[in-house]
Protein backbone atom coordinates (compact mmCIF):
# COMPACT_ATOMS: atom_id res chain seq x y z
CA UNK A 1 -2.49 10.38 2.11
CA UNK A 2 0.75 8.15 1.74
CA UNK A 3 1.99 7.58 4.73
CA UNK A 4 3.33 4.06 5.22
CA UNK A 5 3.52 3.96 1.07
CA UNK A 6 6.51 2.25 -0.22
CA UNK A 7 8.95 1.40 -3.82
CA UNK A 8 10.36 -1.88 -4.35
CA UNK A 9 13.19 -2.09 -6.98
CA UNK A 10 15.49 -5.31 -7.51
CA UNK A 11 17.80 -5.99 -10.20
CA UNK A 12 17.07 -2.28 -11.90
CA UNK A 13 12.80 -2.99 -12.25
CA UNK A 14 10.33 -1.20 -9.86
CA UNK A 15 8.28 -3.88 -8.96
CA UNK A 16 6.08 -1.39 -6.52
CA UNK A 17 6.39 2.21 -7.61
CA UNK A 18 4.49 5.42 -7.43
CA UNK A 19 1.67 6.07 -10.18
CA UNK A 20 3.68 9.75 -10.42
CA UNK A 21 2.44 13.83 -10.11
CA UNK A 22 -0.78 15.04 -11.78
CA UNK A 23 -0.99 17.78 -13.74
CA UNK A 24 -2.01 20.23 -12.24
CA UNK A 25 -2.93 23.40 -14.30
CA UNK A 26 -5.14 20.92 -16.45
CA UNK A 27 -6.96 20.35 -13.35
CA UNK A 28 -6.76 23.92 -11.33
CA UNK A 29 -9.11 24.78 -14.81
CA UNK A 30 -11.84 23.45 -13.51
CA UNK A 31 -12.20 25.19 -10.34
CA UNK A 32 -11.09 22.53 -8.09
CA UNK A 33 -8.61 23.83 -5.28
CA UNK A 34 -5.06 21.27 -5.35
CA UNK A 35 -3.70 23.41 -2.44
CA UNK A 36 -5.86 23.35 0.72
CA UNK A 37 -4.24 21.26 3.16
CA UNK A 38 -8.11 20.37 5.21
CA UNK A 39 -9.08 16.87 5.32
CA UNK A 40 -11.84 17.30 2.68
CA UNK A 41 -9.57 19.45 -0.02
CA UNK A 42 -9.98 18.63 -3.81
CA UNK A 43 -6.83 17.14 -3.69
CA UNK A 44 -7.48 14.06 -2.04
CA UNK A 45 -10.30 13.27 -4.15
CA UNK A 46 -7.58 12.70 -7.10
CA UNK A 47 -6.22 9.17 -7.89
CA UNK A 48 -2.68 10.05 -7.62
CA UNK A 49 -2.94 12.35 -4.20
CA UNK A 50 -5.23 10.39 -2.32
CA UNK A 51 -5.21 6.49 -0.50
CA UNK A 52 -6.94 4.47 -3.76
CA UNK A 53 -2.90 5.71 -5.18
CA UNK A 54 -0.64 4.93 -2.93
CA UNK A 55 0.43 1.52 -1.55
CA UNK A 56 -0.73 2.24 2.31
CA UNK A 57 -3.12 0.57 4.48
CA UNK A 58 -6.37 1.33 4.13
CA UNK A 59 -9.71 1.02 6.54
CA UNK A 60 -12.71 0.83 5.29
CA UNK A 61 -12.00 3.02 2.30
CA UNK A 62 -11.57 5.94 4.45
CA UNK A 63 -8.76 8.64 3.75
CA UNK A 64 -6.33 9.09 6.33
CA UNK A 65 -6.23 12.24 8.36
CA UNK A 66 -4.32 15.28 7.29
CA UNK A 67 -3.58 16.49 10.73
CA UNK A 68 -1.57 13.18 11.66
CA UNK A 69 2.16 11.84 10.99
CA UNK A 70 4.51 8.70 10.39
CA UNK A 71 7.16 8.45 12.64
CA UNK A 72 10.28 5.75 12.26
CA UNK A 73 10.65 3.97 15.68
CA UNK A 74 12.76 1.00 16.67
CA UNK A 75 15.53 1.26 13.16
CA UNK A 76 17.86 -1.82 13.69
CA UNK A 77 20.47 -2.65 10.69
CA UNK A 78 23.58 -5.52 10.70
CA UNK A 79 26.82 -5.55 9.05
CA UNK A 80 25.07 -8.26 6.74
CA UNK A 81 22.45 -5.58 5.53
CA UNK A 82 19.81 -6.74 7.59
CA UNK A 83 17.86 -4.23 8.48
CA UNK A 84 14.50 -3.77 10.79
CA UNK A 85 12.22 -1.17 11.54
CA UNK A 86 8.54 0.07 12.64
CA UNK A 87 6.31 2.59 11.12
CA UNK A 88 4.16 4.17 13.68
CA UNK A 89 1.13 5.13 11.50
CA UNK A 90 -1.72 5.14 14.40
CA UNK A 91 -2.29 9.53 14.53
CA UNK A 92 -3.57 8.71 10.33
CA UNK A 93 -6.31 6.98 11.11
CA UNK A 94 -9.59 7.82 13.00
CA UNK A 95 -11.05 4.34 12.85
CA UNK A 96 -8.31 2.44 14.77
CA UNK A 97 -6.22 2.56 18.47
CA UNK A 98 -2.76 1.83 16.92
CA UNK A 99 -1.67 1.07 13.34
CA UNK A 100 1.94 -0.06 12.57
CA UNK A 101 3.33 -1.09 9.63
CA UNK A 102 6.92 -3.05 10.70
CA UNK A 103 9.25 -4.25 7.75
CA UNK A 104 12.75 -6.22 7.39
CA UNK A 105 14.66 -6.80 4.60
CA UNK A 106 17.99 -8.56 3.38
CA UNK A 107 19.54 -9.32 -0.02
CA UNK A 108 17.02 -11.79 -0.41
CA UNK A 109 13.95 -10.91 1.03
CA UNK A 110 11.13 -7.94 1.90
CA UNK A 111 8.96 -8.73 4.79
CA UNK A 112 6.13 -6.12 5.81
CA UNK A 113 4.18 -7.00 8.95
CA UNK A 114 0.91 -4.70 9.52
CA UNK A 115 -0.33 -4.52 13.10
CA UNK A 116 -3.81 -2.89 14.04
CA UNK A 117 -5.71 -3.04 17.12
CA UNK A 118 -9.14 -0.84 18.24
CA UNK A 119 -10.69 -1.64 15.03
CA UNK A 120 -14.85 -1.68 15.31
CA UNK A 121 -15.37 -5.52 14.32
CA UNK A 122 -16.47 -5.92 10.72
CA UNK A 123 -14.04 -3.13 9.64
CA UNK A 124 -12.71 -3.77 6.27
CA UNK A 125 -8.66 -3.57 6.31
CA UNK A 126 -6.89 -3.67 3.06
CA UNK A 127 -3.35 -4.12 2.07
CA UNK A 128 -2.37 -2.76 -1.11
CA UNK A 129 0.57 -1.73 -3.69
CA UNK A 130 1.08 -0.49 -6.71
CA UNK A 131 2.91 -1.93 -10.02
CA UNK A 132 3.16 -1.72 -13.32
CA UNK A 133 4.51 -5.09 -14.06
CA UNK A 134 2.96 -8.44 -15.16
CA UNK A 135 0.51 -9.84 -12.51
CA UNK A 136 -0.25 -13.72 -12.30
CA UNK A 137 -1.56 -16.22 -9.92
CA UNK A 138 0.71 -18.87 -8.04
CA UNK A 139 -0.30 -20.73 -4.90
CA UNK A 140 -2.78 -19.81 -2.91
CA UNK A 141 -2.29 -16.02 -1.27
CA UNK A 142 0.70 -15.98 -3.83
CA UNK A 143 0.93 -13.80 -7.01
CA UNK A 144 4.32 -13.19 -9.47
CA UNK A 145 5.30 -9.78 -10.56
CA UNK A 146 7.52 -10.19 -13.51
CA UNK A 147 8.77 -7.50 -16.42
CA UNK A 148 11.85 -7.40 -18.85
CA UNK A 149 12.59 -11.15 -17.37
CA UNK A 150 12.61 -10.48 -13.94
CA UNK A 151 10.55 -11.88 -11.33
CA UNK A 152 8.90 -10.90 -7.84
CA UNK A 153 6.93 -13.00 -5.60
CA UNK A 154 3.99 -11.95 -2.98
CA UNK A 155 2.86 -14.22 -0.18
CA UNK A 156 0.35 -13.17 1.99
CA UNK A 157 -0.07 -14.43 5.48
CA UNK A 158 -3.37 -14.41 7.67
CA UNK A 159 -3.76 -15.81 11.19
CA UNK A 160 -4.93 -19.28 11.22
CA UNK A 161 -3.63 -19.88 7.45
CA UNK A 162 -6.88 -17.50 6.25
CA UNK A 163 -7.44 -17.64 2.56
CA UNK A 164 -5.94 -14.84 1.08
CA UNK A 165 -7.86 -13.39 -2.06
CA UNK A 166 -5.17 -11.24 -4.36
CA UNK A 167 -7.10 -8.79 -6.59
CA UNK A 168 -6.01 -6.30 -9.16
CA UNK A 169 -7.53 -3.30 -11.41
CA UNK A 170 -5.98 -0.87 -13.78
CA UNK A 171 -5.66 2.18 -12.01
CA UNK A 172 -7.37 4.12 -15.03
CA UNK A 173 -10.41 3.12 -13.83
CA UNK A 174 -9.87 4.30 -10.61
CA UNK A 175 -9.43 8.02 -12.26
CA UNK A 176 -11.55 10.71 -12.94
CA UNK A 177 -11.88 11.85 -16.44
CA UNK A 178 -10.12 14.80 -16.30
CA UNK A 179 -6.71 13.00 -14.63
CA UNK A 180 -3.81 12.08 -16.33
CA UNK A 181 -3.93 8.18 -17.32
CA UNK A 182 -1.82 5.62 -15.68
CA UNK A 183 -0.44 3.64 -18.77
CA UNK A 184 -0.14 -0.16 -17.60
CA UNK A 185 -0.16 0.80 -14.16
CA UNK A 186 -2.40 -1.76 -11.25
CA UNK A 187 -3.48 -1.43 -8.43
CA UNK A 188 -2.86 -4.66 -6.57
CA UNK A 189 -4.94 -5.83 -3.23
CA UNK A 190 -6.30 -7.96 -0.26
CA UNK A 191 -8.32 -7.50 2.03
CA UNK A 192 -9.46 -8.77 5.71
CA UNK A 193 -12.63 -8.50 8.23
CA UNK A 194 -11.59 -6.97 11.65
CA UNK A 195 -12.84 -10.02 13.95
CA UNK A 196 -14.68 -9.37 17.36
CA UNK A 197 -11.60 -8.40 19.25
CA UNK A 198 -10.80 -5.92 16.89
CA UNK A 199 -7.38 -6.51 16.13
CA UNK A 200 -5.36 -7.58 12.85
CA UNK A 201 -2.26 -8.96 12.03
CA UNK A 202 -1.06 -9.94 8.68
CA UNK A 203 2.69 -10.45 7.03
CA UNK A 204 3.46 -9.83 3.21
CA UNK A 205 6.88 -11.45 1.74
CA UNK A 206 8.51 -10.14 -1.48
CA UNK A 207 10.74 -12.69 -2.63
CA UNK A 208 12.85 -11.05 -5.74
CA UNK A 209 13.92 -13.68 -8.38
CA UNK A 210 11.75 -16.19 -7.39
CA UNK A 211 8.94 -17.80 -9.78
């Protein structure tokens, strides 16, 4: 349930981390079954194992499916450290023709572009990360990570200059009570209505340094 999940660290702070393992015998007491690999195992249904966890693109709150695969296409890198590539995520998810997830990066920037076509129109698609850093509002579609002085900043881009609505919730509340707590740890988010043709296209930029 994390394909297309990703870590962002600049100047030594993870500005988009994992929320980390469970454990597991605390949770195995209770009956539930952590090692069935079917789509509707007791393992998905946990914060840090299943899509609410994990900074992946999500439709319509639906998991993604255990029988399909990421696959790295298209890998392109430049003597300057460029470096460009796709993420062919379309066999995850039941609700959509094609999902990619295409990002390129240099010293100075992180740029992830998330493609999806064959979406029924009304779907709800949702970018989203996890952080465990300071969270604030900038311009519009714009938030700033920052922690121990350092800074990160998020644009979002929709076609047609969309508003772009940043949300955030401490992942504890996303947990059961008998999972391990999260600390400080958010769960940062937008989201978008698949329009009539049932495509959509939307670009995130990480800027790290910048307030």
């Amino acid at each position: 349930m994390d394909a297309g999940s990703f870590v962002i660290e600049s100047e030594g702070v993870y500005f988009v981390q994992e929320l980390g393992n469970e454990r597991y015998i605390n949770i195995e007491k209770l009956g539930l079954d952590l090692w069935s690999p079917h789509q509707e195992s007791d393992r998905w249904k946990l914060l840090r194992y299943g899509v609410r966890g994990h900074s992946v693109i999500r439709i319509d709150d639906d998991p993604q499916l255990v029988t399909g695969f990421a696959t790295l296409e298209n890998v392109k890198t430049a003597p300057d450290g460029t470096c460009s590539l796709d993420v062919e995520l379309s066999t995850l998810y039941a609700n959509a023709e094609s999902v990619t997830r295409s990002v390129d990066f240099n010293a100075k920037r992180i740029r992830f572009t998330d493609k999806l076509t064959g979406l029924k129109p009304g779907a709800k698609v949702i970018f989203q990360f996890c952080t465990r850093t300071g969270i604030s509002n900038r311009a519009p579609g714009t938030i700033l990570l920052s922690s121990k002085g350092k800074f990160m900043r998020v644009t979002a881009k929709l076609p047609g200059n969309a508003p772009v609505r940043w949300q955030h919730i401490p992942a504890d509340q996303l947990r059961k009570e008998y999972e391990a707590r999260n600390g400080n740890a958010e769960i940062v988010w937008f989201e978008t209505v698949a329009p009539t043709s049932g495509e959509v296209t939307y670009s995130v930029e990480l800027l790290p340094g910048k307030k």
